[in-house]
C-alpha atoms as a PDB file:
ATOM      1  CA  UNK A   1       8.477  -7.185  -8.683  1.00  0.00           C
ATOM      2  CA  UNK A   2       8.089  -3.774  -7.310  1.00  0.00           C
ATOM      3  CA  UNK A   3       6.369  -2.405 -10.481  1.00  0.00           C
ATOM      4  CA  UNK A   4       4.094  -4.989  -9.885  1.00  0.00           C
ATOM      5  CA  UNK A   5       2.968  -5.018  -6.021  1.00  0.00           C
ATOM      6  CA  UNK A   6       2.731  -1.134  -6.225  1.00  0.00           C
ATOM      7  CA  UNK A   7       1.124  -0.513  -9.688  1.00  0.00           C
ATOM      8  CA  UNK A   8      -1.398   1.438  -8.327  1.00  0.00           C
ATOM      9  CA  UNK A   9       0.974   4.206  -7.163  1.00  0.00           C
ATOM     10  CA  UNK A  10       1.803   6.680 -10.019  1.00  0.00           C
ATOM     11  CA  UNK A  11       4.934   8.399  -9.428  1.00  0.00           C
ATOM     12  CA  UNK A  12       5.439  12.001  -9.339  1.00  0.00           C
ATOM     13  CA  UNK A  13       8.078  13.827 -10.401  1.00  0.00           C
ATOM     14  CA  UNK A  14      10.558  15.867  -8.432  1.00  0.00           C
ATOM     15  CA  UNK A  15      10.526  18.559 -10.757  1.00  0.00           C
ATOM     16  CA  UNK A  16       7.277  18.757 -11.448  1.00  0.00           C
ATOM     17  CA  UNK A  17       6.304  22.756 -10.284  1.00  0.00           C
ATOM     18  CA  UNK A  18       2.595  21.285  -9.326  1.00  0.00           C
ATOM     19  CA  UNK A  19       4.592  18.365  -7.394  1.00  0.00           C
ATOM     20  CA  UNK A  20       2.130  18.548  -4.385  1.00  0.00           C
ATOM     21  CA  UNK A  21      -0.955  18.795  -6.421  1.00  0.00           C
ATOM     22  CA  UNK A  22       0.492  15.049  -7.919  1.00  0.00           C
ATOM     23  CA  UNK A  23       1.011  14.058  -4.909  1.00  0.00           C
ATOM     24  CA  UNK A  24      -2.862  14.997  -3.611  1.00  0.00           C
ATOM     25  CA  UNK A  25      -4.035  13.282  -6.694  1.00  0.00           C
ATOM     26  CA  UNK A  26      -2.186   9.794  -6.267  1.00  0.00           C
ATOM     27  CA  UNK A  27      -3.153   9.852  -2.392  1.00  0.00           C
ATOM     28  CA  UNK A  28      -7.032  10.291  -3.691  1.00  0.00           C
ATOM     29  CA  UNK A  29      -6.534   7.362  -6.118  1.00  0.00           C
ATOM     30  CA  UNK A  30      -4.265   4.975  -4.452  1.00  0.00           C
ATOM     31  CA  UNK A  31      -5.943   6.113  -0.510  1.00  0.00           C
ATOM     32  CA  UNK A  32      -9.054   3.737  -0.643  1.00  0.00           C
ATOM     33  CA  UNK A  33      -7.006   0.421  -1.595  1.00  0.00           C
ATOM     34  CA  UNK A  34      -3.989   1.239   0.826  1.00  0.00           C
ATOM     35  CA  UNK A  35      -6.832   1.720   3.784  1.00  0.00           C
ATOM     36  CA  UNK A  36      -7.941  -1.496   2.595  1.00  0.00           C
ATOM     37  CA  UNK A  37      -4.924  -3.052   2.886  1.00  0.00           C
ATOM     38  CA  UNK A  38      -2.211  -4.717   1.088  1.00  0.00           C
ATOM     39  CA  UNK A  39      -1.679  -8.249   1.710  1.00  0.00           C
ATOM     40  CA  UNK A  40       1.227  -8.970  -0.755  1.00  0.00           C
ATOM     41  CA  UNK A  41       3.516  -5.755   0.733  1.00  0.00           C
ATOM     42  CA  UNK A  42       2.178  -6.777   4.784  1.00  0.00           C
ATOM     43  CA  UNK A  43       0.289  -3.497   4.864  1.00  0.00           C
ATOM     44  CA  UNK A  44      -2.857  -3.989   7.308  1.00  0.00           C
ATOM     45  CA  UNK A  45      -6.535  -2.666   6.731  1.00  0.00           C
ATOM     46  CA  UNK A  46      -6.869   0.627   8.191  1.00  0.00           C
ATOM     47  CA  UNK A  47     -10.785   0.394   7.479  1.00  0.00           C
ATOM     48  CA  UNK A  48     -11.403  -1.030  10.033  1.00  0.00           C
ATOM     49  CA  UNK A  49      -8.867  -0.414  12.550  1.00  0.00           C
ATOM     50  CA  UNK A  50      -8.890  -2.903  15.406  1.00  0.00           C
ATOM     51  CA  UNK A  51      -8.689  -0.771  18.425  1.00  0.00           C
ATOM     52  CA  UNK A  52      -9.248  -3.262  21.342  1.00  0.00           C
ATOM     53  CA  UNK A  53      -9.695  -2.219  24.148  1.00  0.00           C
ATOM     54  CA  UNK A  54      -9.885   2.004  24.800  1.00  0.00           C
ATOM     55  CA  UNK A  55     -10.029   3.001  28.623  1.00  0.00           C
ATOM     56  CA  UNK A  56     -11.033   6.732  29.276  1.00  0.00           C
ATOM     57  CA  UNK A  57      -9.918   6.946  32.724  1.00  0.00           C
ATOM     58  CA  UNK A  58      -9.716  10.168  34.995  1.00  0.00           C
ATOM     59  CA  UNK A  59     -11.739  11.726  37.957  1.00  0.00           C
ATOM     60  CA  UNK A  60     -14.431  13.052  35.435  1.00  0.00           C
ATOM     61  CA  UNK A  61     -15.035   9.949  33.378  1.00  0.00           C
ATOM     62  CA  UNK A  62     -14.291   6.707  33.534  1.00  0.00           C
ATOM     63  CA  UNK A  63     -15.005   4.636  30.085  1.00  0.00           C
ATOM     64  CA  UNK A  64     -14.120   1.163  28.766  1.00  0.00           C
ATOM     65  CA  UNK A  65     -14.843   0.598  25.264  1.00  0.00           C
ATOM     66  CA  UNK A  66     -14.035  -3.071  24.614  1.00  0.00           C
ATOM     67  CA  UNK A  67     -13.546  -4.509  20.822  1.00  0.00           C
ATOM     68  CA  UNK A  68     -13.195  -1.085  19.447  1.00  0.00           C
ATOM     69  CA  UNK A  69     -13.302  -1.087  15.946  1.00  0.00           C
ATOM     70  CA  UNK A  70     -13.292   2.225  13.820  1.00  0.00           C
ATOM     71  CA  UNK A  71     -14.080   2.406  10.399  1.00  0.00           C
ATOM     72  CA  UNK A  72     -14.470   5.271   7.539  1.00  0.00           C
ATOM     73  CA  UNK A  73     -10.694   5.548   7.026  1.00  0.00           C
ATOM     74  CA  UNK A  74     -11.187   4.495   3.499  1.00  0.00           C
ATOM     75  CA  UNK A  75     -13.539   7.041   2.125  1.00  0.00           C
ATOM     76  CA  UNK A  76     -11.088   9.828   3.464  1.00  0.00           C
ATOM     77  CA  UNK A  77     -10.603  13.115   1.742  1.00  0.00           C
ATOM     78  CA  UNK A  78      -7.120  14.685   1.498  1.00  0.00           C
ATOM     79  CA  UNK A  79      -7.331  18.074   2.142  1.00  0.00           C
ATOM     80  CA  UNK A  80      -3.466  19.401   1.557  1.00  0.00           C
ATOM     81  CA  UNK A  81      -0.089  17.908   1.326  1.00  0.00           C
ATOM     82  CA  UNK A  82       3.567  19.424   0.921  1.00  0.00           C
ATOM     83  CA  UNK A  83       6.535  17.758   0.333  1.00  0.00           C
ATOM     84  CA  UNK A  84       9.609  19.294   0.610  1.00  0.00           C
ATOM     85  CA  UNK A  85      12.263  16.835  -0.519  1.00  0.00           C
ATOM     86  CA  UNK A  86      15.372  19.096  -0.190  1.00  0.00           C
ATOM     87  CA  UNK A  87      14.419  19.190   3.725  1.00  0.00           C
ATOM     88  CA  UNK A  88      12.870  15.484   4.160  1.00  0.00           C
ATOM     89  CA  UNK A  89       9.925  17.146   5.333  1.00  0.00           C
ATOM     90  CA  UNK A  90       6.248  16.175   4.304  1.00  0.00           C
ATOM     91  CA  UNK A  91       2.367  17.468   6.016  1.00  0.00           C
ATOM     92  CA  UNK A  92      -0.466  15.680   5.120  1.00  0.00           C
ATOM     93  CA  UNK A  93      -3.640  17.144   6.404  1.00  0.00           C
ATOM     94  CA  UNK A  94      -7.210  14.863   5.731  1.00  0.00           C
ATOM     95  CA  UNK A  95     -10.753  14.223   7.039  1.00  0.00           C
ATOM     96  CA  UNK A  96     -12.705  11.277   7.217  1.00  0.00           C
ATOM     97  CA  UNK A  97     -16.403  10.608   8.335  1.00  0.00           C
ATOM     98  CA  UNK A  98     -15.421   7.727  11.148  1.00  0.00           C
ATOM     99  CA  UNK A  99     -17.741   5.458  13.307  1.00  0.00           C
ATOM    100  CA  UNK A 100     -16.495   4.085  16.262  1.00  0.00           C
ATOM    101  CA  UNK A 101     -17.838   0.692  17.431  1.00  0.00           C
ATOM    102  CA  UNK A 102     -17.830  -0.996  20.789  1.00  0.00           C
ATOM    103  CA  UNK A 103     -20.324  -1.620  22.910  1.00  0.00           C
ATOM    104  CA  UNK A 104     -21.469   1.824  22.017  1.00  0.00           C
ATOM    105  CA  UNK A 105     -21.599   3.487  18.671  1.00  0.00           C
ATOM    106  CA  UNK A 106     -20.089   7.565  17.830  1.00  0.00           C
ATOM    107  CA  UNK A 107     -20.202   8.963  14.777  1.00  0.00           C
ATOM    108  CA  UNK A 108     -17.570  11.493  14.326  1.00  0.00           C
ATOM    109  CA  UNK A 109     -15.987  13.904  11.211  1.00  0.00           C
ATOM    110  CA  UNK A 110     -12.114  13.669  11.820  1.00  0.00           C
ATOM    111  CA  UNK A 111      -9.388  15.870  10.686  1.00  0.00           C
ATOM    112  CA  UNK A 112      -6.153  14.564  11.139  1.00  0.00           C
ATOM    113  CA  UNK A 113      -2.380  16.816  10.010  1.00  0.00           C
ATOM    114  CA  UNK A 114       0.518  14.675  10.577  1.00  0.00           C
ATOM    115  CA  UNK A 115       3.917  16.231   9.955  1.00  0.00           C
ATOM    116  CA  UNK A 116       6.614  13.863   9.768  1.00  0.00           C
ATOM    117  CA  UNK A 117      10.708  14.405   8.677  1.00  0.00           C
ATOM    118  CA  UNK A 118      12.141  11.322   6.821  1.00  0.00           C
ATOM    119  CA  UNK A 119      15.218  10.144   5.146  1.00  0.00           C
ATOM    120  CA  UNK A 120      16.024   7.806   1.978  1.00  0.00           C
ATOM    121  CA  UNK A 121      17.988   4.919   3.320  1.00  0.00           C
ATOM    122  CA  UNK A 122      19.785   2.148   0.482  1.00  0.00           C
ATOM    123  CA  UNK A 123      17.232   3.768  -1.640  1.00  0.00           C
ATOM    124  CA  UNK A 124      14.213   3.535   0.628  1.00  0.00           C
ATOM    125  CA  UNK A 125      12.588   6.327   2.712  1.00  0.00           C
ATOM    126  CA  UNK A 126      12.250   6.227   6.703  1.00  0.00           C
ATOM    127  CA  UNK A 127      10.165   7.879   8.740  1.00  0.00           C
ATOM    128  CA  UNK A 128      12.447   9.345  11.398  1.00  0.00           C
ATOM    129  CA  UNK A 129       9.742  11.584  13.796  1.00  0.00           C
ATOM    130  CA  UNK A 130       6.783  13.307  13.378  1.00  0.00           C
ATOM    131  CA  UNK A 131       3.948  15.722  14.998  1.00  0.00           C
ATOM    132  CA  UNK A 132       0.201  15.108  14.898  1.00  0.00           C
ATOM    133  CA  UNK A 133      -2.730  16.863  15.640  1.00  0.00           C
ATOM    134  CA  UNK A 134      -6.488  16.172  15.474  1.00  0.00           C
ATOM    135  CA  UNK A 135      -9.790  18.042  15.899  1.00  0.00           C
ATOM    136  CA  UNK A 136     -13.478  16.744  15.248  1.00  0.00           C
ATOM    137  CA  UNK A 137     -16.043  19.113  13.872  1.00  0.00           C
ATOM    138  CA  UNK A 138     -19.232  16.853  15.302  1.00  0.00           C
ATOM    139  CA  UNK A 139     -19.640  13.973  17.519  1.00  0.00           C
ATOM    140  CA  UNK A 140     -23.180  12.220  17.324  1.00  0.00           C
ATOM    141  CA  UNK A 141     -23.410   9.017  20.490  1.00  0.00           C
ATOM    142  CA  UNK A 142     -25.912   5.621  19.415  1.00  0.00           C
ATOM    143  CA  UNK A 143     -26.059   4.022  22.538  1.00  0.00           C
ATOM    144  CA  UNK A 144     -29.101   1.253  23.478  1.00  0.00           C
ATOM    145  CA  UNK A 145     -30.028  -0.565  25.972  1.00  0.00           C
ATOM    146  CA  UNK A 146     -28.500   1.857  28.544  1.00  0.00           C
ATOM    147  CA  UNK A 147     -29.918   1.717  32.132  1.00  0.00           C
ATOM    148  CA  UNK A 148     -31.278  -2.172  31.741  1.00  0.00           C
ATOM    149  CA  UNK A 149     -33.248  -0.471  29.099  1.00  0.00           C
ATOM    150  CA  UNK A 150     -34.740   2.587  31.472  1.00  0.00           C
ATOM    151  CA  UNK A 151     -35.764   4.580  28.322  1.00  0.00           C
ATOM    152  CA  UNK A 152     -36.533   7.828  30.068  1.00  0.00           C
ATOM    153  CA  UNK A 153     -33.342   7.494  32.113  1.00  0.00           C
ATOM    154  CA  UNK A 154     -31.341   6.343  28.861  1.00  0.00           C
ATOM    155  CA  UNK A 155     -32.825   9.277  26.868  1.00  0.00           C
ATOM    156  CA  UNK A 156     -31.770  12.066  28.983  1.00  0.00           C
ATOM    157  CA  UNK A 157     -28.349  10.917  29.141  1.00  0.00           C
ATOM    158  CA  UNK A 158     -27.883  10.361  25.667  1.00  0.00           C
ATOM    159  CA  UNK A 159     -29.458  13.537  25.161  1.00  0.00           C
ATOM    160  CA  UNK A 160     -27.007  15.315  27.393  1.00  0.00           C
ATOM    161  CA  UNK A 161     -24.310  13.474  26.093  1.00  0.00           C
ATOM    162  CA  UNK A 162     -24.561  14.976  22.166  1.00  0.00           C
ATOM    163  CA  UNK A 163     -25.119  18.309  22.987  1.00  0.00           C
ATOM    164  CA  UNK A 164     -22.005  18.141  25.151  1.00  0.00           C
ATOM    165  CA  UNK A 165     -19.756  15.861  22.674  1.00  0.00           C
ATOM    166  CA  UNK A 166     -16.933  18.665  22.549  1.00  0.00           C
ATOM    167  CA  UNK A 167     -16.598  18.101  25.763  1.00  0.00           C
ATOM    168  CA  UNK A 168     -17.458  14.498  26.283  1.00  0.00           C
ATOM    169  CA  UNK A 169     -14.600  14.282  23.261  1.00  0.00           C
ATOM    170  CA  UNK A 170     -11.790  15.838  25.244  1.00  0.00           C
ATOM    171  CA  UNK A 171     -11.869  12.895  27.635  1.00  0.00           C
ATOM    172  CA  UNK A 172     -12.821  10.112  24.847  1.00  0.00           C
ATOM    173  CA  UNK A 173     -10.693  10.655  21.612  1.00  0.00           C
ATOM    174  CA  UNK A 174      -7.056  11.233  22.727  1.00  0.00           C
ATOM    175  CA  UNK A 175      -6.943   6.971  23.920  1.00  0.00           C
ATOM    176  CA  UNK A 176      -8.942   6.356  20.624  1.00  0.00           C
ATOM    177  CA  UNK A 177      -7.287   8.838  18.069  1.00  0.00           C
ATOM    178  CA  UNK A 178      -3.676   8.204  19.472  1.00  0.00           C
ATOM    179  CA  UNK A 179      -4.004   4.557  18.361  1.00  0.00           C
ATOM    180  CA  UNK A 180      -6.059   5.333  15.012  1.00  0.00           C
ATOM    181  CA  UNK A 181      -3.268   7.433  14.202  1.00  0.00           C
ATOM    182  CA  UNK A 182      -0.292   5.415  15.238  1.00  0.00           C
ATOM    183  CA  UNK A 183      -1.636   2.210  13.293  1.00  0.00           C
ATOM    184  CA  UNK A 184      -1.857   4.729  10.474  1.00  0.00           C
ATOM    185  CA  UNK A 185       1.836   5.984  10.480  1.00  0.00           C
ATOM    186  CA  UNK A 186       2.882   1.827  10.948  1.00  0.00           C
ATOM    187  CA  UNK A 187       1.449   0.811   7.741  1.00  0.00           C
ATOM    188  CA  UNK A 188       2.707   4.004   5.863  1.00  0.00           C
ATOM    189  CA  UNK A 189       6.347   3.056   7.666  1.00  0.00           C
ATOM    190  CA  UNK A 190       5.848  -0.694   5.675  1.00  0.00           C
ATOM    191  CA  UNK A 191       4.909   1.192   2.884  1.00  0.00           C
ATOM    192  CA  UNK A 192       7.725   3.288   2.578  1.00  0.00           C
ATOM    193  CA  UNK A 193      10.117   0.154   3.819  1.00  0.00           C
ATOM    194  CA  UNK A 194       9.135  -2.286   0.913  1.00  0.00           C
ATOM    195  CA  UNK A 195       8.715  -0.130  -2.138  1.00  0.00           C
ATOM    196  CA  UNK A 196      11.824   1.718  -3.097  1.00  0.00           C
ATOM    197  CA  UNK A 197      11.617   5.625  -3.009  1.00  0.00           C
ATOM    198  CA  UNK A 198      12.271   6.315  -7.075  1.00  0.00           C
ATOM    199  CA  UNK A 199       8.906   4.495  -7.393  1.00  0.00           C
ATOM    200  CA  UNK A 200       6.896   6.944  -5.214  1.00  0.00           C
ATOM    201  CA  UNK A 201       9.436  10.502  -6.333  1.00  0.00           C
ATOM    202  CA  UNK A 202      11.199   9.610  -9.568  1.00  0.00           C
ATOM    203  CA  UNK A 203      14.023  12.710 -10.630  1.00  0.00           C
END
């Protein structure tokens, strides 16, 4: 059954001395239809990912983005990633062109590096902590009808707002990115939970 539900993962092997280049490969290949999701092993879509509701709340800006949705997951592009099986140890590093959709729409180009320490468990692996870290190259805002459609008024603040979206992005992405990235590590955790670990690192 397992050869079956995850024949599109080619395993790599241990002793392979261009291990992490096999592993960058599969992730290319098999990426796209994990972000899409995989019904028969429980593993959600992660394009899109179903935010819901994203408050940016402090003295300097207060934001509600409700029905967030982002998308672009799918057409990521892996950038590194080392596995160091002796240690349980593992960085994954990739970008992805995202749009995030509310009322509002921002375009952004996303670099996530998530390093996370796991453990093989009755033959399985488990995530048991990680570290991640995020930055965005470029930030474009698509808002309308801002300002009961006050085009002038709407103009100059969307104006403002991209030449300032490194700013604007310190107060909006950590809500937004936290969750992107924790729905991310959940369906790699049911991954890693139903498909036994000599199928993904065989000896």
């Amino acid at each position: 059954m397992f050869l079956s539900i995850a024949s599109f993962i080619k395993a790599c092997s241990a002793s392979d001395p261009n291990l992490n280049q096999c592993i960058e490969d599969v992730i290319t290949s098999a990426g796209p239809k994990f972000a899409r999701g995989i019904p028969e092993l429980g593993i959600k879509p992660l394009d899109p990912v179903e935010l819901g509701k994203v408050v940016v709340d402090n003295p300097a800006l207060k934001l509600t983005f409700e029905d967030t949705v982002v998308t672009g997951l799918a057409g990521f592009k892996i950038n590194t990633f080392k596995l160091f099986p002796e240690k349980g140890k593992a960085i994954v590093d990739f970008t992805a062109n995202v749009t995030l959709k509310a009322h509002y729409i921002m375009d952004a180009n996303l670099n996530i590096n998530i390093k996370y320490d796991y453990k093989t468990v009755d033959g399985f692996w488990t995530v048991t902590a990680h570290k991640d870290e995020y930055k965005m190259d470029r930030a474009q805002f698509k808002f309308t009808n801002l300002f009961n459609g006050n085009k002038e008024l709407a103009d100059t603040t969307l104006k403002f707002l991209n030449e300032n979206w490194s700013i604007i992005m310190q107060e909006i992405a950590p809500p937004a990115m936290d969750q992107v990235i924790e729905s991310c590590l959940a369906e790699v955790k049911k991954f890693y939970s139903v498909v036994p670990a000599e199928l993904l690192l065989a000896n």
